[in-house]
C-alpha atoms as a PDB file:
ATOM      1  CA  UNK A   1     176.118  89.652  58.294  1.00  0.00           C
ATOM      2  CA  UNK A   2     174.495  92.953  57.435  1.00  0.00           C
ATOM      3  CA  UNK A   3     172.909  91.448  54.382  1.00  0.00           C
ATOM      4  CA  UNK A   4     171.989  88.647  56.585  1.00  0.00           C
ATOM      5  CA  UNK A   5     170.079  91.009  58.562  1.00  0.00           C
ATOM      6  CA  UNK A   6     168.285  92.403  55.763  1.00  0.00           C
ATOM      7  CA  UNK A   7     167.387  89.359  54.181  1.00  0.00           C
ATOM      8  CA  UNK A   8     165.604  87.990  57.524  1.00  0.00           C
ATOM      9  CA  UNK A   9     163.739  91.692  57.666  1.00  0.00           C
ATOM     10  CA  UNK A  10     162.157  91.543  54.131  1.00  0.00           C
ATOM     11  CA  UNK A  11     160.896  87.847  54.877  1.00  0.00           C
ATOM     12  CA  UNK A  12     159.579  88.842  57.876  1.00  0.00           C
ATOM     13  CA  UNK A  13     157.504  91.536  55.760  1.00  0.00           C
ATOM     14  CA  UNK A  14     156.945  89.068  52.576  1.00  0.00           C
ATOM     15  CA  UNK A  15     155.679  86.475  55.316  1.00  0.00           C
ATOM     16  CA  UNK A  16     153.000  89.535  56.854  1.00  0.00           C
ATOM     17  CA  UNK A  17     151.853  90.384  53.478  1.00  0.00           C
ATOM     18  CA  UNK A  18     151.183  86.655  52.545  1.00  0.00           C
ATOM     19  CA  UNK A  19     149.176  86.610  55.775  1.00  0.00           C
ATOM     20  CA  UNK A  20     147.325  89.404  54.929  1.00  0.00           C
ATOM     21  CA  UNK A  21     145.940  88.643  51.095  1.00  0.00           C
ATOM     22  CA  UNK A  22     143.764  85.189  53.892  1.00  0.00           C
ATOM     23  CA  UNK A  23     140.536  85.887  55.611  1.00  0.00           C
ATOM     24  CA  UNK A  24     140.867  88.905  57.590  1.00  0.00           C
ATOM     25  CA  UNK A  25     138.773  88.808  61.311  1.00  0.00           C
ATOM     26  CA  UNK A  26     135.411  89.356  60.794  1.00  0.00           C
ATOM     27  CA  UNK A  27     134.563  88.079  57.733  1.00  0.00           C
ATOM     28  CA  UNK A  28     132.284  84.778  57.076  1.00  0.00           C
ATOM     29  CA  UNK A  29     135.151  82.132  55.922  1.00  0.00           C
ATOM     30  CA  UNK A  30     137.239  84.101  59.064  1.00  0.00           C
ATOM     31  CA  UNK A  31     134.317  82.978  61.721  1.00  0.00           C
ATOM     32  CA  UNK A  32     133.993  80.001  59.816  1.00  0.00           C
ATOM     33  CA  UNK A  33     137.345  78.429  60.638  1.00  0.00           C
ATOM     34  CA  UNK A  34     137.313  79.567  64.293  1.00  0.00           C
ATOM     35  CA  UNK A  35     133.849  77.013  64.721  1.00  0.00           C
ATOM     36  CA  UNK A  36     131.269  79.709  63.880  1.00  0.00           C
ATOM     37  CA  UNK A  37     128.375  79.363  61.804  1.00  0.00           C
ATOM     38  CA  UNK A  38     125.710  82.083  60.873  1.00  0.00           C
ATOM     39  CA  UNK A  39     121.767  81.158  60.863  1.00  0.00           C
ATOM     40  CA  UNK A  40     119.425  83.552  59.931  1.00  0.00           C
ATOM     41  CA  UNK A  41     115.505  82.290  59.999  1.00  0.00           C
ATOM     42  CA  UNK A  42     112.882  83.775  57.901  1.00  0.00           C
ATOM     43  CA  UNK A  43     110.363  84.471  60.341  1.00  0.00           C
ATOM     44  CA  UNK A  44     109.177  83.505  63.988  1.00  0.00           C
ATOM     45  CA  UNK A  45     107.927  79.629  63.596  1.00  0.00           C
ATOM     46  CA  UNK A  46     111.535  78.609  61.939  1.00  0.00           C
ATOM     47  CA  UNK A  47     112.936  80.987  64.634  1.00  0.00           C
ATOM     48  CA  UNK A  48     111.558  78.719  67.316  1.00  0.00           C
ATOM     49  CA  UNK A  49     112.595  75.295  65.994  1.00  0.00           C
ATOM     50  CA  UNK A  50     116.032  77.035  65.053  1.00  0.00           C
ATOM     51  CA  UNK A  51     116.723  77.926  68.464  1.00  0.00           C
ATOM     52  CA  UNK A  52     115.502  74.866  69.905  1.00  0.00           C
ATOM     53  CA  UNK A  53     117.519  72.701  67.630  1.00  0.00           C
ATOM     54  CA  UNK A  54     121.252  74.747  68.114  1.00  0.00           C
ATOM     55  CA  UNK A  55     120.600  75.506  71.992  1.00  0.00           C
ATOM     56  CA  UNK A  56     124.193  75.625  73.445  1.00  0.00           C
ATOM     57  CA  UNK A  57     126.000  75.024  70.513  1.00  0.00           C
ATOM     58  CA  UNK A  58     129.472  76.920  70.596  1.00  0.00           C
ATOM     59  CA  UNK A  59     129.934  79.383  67.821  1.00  0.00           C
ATOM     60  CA  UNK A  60     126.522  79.212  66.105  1.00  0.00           C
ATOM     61  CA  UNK A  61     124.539  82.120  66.419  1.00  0.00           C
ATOM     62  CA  UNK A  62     120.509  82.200  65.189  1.00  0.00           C
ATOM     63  CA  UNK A  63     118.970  85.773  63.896  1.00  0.00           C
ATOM     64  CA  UNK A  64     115.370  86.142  62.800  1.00  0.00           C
ATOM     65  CA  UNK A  65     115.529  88.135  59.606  1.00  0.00           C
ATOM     66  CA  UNK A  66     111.944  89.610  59.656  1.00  0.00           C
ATOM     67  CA  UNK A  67     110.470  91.919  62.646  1.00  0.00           C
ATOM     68  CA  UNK A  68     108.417  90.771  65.557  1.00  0.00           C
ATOM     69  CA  UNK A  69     105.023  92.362  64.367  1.00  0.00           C
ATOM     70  CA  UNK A  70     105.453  90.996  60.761  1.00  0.00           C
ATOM     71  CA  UNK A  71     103.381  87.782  60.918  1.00  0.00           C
ATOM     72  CA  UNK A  72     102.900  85.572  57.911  1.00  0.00           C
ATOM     73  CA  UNK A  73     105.015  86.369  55.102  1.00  0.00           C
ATOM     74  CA  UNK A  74     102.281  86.470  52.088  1.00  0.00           C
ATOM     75  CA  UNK A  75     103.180  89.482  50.856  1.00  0.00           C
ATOM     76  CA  UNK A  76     106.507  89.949  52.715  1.00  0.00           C
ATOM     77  CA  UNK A  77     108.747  92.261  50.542  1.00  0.00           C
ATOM     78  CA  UNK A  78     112.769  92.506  51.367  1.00  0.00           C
ATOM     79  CA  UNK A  79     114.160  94.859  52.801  1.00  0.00           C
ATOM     80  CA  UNK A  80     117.835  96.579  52.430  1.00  0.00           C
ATOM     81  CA  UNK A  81     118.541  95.379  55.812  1.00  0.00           C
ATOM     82  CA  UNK A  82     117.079  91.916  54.956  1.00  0.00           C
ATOM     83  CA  UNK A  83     119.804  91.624  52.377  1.00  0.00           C
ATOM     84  CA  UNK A  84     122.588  92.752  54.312  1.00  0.00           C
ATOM     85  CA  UNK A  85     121.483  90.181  56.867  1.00  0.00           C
ATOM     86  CA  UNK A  86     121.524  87.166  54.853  1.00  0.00           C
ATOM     87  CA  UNK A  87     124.926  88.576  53.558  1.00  0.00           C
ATOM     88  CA  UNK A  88     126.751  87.377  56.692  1.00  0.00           C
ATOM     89  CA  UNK A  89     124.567  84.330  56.808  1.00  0.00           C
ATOM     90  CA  UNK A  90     125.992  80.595  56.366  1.00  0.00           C
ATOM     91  CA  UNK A  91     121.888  79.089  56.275  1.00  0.00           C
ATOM     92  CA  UNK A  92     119.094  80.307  55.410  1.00  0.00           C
ATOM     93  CA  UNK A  93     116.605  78.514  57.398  1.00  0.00           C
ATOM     94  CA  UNK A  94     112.732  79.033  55.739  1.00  0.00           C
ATOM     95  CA  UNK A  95     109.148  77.328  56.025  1.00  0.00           C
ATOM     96  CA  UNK A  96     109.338  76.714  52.816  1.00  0.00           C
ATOM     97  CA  UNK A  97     105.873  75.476  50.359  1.00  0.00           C
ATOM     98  CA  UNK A  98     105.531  78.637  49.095  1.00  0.00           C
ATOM     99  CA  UNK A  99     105.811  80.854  52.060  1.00  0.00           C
ATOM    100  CA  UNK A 100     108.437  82.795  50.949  1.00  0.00           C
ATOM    101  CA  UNK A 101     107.292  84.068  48.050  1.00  0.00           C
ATOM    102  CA  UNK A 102     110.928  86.171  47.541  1.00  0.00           C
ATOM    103  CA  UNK A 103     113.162  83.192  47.952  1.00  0.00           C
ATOM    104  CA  UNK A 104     113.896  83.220  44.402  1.00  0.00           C
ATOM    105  CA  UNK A 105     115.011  86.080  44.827  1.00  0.00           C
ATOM    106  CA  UNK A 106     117.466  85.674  47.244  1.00  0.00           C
ATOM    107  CA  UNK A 107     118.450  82.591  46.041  1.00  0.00           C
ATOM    108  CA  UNK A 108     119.795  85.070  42.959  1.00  0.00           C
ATOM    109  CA  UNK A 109     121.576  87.648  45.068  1.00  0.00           C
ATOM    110  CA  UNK A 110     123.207  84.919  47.162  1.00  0.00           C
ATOM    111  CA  UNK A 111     124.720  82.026  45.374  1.00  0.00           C
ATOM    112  CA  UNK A 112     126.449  80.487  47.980  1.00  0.00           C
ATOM    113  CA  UNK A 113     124.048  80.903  50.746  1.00  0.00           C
ATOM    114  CA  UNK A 114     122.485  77.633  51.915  1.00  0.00           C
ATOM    115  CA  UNK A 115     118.577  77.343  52.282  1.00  0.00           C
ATOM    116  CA  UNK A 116     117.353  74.537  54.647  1.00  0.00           C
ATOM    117  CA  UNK A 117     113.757  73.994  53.713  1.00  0.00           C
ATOM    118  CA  UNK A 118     111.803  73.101  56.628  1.00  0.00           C
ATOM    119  CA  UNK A 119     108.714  71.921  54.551  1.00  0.00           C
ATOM    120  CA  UNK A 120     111.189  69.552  52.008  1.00  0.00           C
ATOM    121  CA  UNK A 121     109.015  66.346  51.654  1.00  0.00           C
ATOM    122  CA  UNK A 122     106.010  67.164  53.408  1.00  0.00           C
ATOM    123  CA  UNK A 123     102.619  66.114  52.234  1.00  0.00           C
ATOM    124  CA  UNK A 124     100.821  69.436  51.709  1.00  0.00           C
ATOM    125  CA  UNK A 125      97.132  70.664  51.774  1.00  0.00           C
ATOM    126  CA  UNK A 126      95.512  72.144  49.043  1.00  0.00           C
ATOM    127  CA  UNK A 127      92.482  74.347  48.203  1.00  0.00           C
ATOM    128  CA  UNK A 128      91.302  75.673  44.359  1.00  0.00           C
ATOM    129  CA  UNK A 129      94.659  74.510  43.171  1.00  0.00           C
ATOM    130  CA  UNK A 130      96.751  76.587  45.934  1.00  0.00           C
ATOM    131  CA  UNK A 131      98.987  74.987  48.085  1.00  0.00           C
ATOM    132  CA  UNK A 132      98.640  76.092  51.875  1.00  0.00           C
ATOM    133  CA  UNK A 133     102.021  76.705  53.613  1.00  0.00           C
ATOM    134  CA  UNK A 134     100.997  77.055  57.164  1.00  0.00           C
ATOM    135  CA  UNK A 135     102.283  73.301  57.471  1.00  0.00           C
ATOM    136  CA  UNK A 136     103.873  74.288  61.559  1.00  0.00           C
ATOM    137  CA  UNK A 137     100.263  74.610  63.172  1.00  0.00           C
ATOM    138  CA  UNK A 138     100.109  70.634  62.951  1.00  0.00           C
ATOM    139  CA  UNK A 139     101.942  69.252  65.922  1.00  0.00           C
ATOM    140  CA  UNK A 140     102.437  66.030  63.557  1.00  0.00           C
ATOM    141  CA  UNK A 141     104.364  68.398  60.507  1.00  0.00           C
ATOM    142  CA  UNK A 142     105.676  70.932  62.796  1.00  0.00           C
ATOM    143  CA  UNK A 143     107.771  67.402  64.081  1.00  0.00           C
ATOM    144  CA  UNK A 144     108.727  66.496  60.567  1.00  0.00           C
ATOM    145  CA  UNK A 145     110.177  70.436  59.809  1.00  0.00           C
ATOM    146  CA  UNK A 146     112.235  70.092  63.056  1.00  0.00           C
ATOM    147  CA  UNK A 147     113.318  66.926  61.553  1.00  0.00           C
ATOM    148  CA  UNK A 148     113.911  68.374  58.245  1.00  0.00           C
ATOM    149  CA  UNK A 149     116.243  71.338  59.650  1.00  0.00           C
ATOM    150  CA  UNK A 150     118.648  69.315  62.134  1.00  0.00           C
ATOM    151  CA  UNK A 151     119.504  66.817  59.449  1.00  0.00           C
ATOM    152  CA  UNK A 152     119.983  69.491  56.919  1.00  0.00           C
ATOM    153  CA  UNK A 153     121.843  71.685  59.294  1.00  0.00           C
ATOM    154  CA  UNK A 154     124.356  68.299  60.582  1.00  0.00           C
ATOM    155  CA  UNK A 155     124.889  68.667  56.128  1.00  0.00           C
ATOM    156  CA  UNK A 156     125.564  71.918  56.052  1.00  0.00           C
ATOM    157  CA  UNK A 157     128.004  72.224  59.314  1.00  0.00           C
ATOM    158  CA  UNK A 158     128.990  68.265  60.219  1.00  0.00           C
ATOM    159  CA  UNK A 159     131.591  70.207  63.198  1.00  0.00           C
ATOM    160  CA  UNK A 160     127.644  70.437  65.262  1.00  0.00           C
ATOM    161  CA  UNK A 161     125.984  67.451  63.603  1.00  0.00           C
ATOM    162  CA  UNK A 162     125.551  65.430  67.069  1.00  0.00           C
ATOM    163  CA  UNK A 163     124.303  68.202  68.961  1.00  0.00           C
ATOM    164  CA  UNK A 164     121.956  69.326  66.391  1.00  0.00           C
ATOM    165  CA  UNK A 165     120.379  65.494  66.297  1.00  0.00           C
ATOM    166  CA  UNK A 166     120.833  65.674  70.486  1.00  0.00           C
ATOM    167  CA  UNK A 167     118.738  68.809  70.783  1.00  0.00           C
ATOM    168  CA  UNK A 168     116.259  68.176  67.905  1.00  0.00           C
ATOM    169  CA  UNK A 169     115.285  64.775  69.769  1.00  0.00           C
ATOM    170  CA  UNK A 170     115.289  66.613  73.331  1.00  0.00           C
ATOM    171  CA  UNK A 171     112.613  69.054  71.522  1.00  0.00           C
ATOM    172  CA  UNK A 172     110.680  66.912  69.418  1.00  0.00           C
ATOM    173  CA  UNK A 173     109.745  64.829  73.092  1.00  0.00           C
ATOM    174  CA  UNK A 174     108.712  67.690  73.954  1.00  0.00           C
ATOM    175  CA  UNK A 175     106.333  68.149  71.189  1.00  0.00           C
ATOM    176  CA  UNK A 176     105.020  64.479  71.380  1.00  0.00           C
ATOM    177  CA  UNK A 177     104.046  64.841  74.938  1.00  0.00           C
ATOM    178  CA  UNK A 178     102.073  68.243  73.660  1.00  0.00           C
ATOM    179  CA  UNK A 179     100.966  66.496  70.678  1.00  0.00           C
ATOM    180  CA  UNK A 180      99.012  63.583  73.029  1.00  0.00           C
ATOM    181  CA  UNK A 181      97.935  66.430  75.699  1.00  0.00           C
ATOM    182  CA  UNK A 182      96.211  68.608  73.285  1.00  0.00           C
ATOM    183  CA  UNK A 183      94.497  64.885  71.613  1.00  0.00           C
ATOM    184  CA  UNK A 184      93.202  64.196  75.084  1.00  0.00           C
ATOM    185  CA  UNK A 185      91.971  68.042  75.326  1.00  0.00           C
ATOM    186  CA  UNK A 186      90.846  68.294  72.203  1.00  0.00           C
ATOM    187  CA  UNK A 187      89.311  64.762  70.211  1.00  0.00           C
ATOM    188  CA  UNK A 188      85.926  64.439  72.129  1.00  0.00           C
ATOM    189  CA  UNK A 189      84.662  68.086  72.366  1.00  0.00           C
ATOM    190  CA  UNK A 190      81.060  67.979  71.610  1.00  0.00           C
ATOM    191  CA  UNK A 191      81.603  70.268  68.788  1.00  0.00           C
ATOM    192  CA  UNK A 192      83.756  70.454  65.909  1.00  0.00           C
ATOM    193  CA  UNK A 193      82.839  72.853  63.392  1.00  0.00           C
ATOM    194  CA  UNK A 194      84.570  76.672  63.731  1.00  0.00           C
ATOM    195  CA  UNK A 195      85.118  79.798  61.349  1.00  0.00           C
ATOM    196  CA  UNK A 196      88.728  81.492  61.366  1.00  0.00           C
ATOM    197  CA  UNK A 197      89.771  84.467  60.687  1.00  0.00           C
ATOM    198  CA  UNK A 198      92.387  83.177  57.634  1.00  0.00           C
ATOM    199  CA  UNK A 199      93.710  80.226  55.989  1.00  0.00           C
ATOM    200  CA  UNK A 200      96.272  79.416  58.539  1.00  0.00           C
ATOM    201  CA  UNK A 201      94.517  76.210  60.572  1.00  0.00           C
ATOM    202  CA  UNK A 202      93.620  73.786  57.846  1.00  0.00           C
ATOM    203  CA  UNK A 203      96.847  71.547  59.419  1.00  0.00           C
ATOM    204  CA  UNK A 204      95.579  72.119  62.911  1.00  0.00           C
ATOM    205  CA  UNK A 205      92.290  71.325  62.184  1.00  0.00           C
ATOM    206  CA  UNK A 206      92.726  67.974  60.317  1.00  0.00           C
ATOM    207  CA  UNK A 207      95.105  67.187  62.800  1.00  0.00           C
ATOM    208  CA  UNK A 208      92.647  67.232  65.998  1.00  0.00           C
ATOM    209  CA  UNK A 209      89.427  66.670  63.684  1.00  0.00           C
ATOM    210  CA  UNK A 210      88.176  70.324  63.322  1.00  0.00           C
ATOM    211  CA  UNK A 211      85.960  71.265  60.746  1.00  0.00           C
ATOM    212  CA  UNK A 212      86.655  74.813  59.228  1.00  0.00           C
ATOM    213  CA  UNK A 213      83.061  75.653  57.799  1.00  0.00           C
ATOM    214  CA  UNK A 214      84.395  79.573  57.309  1.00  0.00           C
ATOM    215  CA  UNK A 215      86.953  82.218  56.883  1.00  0.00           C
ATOM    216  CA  UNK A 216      86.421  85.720  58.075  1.00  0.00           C
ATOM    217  CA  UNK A 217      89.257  87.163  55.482  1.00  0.00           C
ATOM    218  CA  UNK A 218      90.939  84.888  52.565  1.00  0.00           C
ATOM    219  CA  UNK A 219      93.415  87.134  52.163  1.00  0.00           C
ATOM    220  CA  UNK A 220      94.603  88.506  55.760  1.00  0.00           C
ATOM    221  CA  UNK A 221      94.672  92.194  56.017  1.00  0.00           C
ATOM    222  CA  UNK A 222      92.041  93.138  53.631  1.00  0.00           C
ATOM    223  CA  UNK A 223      88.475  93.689  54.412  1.00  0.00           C
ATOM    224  CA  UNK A 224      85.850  91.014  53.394  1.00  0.00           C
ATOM    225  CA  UNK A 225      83.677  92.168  50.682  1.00  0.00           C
ATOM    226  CA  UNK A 226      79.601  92.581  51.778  1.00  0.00           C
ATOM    227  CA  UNK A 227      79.138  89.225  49.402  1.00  0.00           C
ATOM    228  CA  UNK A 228      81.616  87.305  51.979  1.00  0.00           C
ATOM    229  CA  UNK A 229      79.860  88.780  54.871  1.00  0.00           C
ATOM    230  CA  UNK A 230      76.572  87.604  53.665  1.00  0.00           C
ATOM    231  CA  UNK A 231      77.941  84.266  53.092  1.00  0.00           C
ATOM    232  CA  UNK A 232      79.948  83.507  56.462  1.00  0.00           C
ATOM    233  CA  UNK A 233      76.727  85.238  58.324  1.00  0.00           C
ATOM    234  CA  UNK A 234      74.592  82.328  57.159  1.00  0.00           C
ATOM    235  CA  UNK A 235      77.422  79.829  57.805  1.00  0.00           C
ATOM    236  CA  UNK A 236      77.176  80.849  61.665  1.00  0.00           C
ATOM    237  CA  UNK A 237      73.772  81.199  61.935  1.00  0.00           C
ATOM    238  CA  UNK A 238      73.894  77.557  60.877  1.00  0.00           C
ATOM    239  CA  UNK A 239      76.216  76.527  64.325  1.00  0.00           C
ATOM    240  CA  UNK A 240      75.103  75.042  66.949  1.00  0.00           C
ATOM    241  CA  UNK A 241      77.417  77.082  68.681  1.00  0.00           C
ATOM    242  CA  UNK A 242      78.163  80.042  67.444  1.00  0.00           C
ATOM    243  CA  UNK A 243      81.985  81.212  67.912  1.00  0.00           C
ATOM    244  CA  UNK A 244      84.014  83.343  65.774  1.00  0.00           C
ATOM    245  CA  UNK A 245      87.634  82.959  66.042  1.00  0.00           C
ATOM    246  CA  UNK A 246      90.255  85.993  65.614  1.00  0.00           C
ATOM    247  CA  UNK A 247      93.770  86.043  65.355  1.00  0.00           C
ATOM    248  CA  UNK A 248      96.062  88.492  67.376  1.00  0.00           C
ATOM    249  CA  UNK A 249      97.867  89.754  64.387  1.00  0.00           C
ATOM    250  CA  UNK A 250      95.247  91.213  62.841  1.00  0.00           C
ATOM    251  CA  UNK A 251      92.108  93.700  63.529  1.00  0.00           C
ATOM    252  CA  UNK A 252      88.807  92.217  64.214  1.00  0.00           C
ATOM    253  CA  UNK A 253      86.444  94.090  62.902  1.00  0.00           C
ATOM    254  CA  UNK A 254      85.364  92.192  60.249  1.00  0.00           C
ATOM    255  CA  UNK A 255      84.669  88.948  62.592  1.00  0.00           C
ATOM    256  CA  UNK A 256      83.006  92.032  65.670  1.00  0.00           C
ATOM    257  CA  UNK A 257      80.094  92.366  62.112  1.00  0.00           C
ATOM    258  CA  UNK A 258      80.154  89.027  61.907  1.00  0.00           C
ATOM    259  CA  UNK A 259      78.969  88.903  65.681  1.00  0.00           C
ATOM    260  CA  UNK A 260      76.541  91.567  66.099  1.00  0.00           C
ATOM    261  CA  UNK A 261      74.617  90.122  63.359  1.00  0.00           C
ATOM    262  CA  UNK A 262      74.874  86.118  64.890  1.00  0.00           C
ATOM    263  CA  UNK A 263      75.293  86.494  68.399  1.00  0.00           C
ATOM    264  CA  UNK A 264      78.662  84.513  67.941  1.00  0.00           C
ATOM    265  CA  UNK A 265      81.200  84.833  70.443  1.00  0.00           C
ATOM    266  CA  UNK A 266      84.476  85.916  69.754  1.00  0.00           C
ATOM    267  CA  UNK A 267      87.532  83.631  70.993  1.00  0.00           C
ATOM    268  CA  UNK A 268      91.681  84.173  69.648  1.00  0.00           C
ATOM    269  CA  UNK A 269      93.581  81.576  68.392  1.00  0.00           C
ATOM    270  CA  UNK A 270      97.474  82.319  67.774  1.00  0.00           C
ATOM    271  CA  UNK A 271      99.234  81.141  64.580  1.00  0.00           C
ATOM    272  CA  UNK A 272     102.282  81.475  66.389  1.00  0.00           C
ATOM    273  CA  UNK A 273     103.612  83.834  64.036  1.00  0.00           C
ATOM    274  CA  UNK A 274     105.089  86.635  65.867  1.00  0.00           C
ATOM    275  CA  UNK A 275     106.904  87.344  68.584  1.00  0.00           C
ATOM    276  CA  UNK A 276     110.493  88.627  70.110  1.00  0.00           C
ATOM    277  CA  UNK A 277     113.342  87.037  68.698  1.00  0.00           C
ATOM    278  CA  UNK A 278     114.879  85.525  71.924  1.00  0.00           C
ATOM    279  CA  UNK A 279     116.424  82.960  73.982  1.00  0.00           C
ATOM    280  CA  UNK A 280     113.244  83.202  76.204  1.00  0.00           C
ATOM    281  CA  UNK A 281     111.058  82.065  72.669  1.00  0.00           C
ATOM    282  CA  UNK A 282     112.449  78.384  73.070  1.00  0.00           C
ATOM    283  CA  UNK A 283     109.168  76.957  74.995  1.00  0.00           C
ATOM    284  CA  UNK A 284     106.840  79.866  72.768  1.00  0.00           C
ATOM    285  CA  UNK A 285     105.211  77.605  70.243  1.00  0.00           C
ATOM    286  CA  UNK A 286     104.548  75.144  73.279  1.00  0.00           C
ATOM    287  CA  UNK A 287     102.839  77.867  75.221  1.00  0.00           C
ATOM    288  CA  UNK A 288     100.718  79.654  72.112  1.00  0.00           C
ATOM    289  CA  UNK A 289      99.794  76.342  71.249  1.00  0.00           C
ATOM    290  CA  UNK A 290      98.859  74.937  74.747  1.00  0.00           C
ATOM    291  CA  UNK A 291      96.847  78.181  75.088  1.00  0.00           C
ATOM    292  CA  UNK A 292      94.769  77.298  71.701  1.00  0.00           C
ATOM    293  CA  UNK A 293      94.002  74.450  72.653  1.00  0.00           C
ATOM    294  CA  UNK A 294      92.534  75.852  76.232  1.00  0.00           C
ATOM    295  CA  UNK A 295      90.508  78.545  73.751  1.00  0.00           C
ATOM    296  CA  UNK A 296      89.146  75.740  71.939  1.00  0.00           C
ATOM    297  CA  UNK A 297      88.349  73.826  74.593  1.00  0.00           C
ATOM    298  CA  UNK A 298      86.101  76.520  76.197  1.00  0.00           C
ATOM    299  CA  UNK A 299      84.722  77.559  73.307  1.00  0.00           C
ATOM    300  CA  UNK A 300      83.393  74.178  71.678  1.00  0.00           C
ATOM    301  CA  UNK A 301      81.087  73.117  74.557  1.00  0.00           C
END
C-alpha cells in the first residue's frame, strides 16, 4: 500500500510537469485556444475599417501600432515598441501599395505573423512611374479594402468568419449611402479644379470628378523650393476661383505664401489619417469625410 501511495504521488507530479512544458497563460498560442486573436493595424485608416469590421467580436482585440499624430507613413521608421507590438500580434492589418515602406522588414523579424493587405487587387494610380498609395480617400476603394480585410481575416481566424462578413456588410452600407450623399453634394459644383497641399487626393478626386491642377508640397513635411512656388503661384492665378487647400497634419505656411501672393482662400481637407485609437473612431472616416465634402462644397462656388 505504501508503495501504492508513492506511485500515485510521483504521477501526480510527472502529470504537472507534462502540463507545464504546453502554452503557459499569456502567451499567443495560450490566448489563441481560449478564442482570442491579436490585430494590430498600421496606422489610423486600417484602424477604422479594423474596428468596424470585428465590432463585438468575443476575444479579438484591435491595436493601432503607430501614434495618433503620426499621419501618413512615407517615411515611417519602427520603433522598439513597434516591434514588441507586432510580437503579440496574430495579423498584421496594413494599407498596403507601398505605404509601408518597412513591411519588408517586418515581414523578416516575424515569420509567422500574418499581413492582410488591404490594397491586394486594387487598380492603382500612378504618376512619373510612382504608384500612389492613398487608395482609402476613394469611397469606391476604401469599399474594396474593407472587402479585402474581412475575407482575409474569416482566412486567417475561420472561429469569427460570419461576424467579420456580418459587420463588414453592416459598414460597407454605410459607406454606400455616404458614397451617393457626397455624389449628390459634390458632381455639379460649378467648379472643379483645386490645388492640395500633397499627393493624398488623386482617388478622391477622380472619384467625384476633381481636377488637381497643383500641389503645395510633393513631399509632405518639407518646404517647397522658390521654383515650386513660382510655378503653383501661376497655377492659381489661373483659377477662376482661387482656393488653396491645407491639410490638418501639417503646417501651412507654404500654402499662407501661396495666398498672399493670389488672393486664394485657404480651406482644410482631412486625409483621415490621424486620430485616437478608439472605440469612439468607428463612425471617424464617415465624419472627416462628410466634413470634406461640406469644405468643398463651400469652397467651389
Amino acid at each position: 500500500m505504501r508503495f501504492r501511495n508513492i506511485f500515485l504521488v510521483l504521477l501526480a507530479i510527472g502529470s504537472i510537469l507534462l502540463a507545464g512544458c504546453g502554452a503557459q497563460p499569456g502567451t499567443k498560442d495560450a490566448e489563441k485556444a481560449e478564442g482570442g486573436f491579436r490585430i494590430v493595424t498600421s496606422f489610423y485608416p486600417m484602424y477604422i475599417d479594423a474596428i468596424n469590421i470585428t465590432r463585438g467580436v468575443d476575444g479579438v482585440t484591435v491595436t493601432n501600432m503607430t501614434k495618433p499624430q503620426t499621419g501618413c507613413l512615407h517615411d515611417y521608421q519602427l520603433t522598439t515598441e513597434d516591434m514588441k507590438t507586432l510580437e503579440k500580434a496574430d495579423a498584421f492589418i496594413v494599407n498596403g501599395a507601398g505605404m509601408e515602406n518597412f513591411l519588408d522588414k517586418v515581414i523578416k523579424a516575424q515569420k509567422g505573423l500574418t499581413v492582410i493587405d488591404a490594397s491586394r487587387g486594387i487598380p492603382l494610380l500612378e504618376e512619373e512611374g510612382e504608384k500612389n498609395p492613398h487608395v482609402w480617400l476613394s469611397i469606391s476603394r476604401d469599399i474594396e479594402q474593407v472587402k479585402n480585410i474581412a475575407e482575409q481575416l474569416e482566412e486567417a481566424d475561420p472561429a469569427h468568419a460570419d461576424a467579420y462578413a456580418a459587420n463588414a456588410k453592416a459598414y460597407i452600407e454605410k459607406l454606400t449611402s455616404l458614397q451617393a450623399e457626397m455624389h449628390a453634394s459634390l458632381d455639379n459644383v460649378p467648379h472643379k479644379e483645386i490645388v492640395t497641399f500633397h499627393e493624398a487626393f488623386p482617388y478622391f478626386a477622380e472619384e467625384f470628378g476633381l481636377k488637381i491642377i497643383g500641389v503645395i508640397e510633393r513631399e509632405p513635411g518639407s518646404e517647397p523650393t522658390p521654383e515650386e512656388l513660382e510655378q503653383t503661384i501661376a497655377q492659381v492665378k489661373q483659377l477662376p476661383v482661387k482656393v488653396l487647400f491645407t491639410e490638418p497634419q501639417y503646417s501651412p505656411s507654404a500654402a499662407e505664401t501661396i495666398a498672399r501672393e493670389t488672393g486664394a482662400k485657404i480651406y482644410e481637407l482631412d486625409p483621415v489619417v490621424t486620430g485616437e485609437a478608439t472605440p469612439a473612431a468607428m463612425d471617424a472616416y464617415l465624419d472627416a469625410m462628410r466634413k470634406n465634402m461640406e469644405v468643398l462644397q463651400q469652397a467651389l462656388q
